[in-house]
Protein backbone atom coordinates (compact mmCIF):
# COMPACT_ATOMS: atom_id res chain seq x y z
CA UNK A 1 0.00 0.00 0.00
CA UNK A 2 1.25 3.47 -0.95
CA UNK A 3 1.21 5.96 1.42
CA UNK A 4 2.02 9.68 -0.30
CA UNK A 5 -0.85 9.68 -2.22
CA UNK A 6 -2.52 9.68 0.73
CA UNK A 7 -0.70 11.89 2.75
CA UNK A 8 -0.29 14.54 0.16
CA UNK A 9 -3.63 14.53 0.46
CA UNK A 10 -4.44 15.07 3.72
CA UNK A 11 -1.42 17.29 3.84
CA UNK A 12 -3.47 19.45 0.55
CA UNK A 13 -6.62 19.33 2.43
CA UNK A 14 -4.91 20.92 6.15
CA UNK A 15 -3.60 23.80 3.85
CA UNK A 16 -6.40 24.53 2.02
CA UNK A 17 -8.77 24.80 4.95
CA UNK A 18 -5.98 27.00 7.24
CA UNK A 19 -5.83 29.41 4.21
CA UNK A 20 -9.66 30.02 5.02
CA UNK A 21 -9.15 29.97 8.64
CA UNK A 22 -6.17 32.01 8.69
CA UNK A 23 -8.51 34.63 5.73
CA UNK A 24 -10.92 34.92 8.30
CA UNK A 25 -8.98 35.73 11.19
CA UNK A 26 -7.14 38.40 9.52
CA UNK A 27 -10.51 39.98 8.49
CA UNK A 28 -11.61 39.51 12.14
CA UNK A 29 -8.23 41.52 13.30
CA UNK A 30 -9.08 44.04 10.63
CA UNK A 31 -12.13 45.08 12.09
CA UNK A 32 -11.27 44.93 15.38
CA UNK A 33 -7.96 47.25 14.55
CA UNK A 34 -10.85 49.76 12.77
CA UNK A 35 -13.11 50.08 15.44
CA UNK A 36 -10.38 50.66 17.93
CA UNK A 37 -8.87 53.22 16.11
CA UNK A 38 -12.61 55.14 15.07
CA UNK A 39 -12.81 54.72 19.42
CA UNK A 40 -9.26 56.36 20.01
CA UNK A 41 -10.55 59.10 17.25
CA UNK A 42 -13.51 60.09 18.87
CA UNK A 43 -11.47 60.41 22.26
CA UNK A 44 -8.80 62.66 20.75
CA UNK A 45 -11.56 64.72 19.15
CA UNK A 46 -13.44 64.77 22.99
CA UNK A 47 -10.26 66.23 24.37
């Protein structure tokens, strides 16, 4: 029985799903980066 097949596989399939993982947390961090800097805005503007 051959193994690589198999395991390039599963190796393909790891990668391909932490790509859209990883996508999605950087979008999270995005947004979370905006709204803290619109927040720190609005408090230099209150000053």
């Amino acid at each position: 029985m051959r193994k690589s097949p198999f395991i390039a596989l599963l190796f393909a399939t790891f990668t391909l799903s932490a790509c859209e993982t990883v996508q999605g947390a950087g979008q999270d961090i995005s947004n979370a980066g905006d709204a803290i800097a619109e927040e720190s805005q609005d408090v230099q503007n209150d000053m």
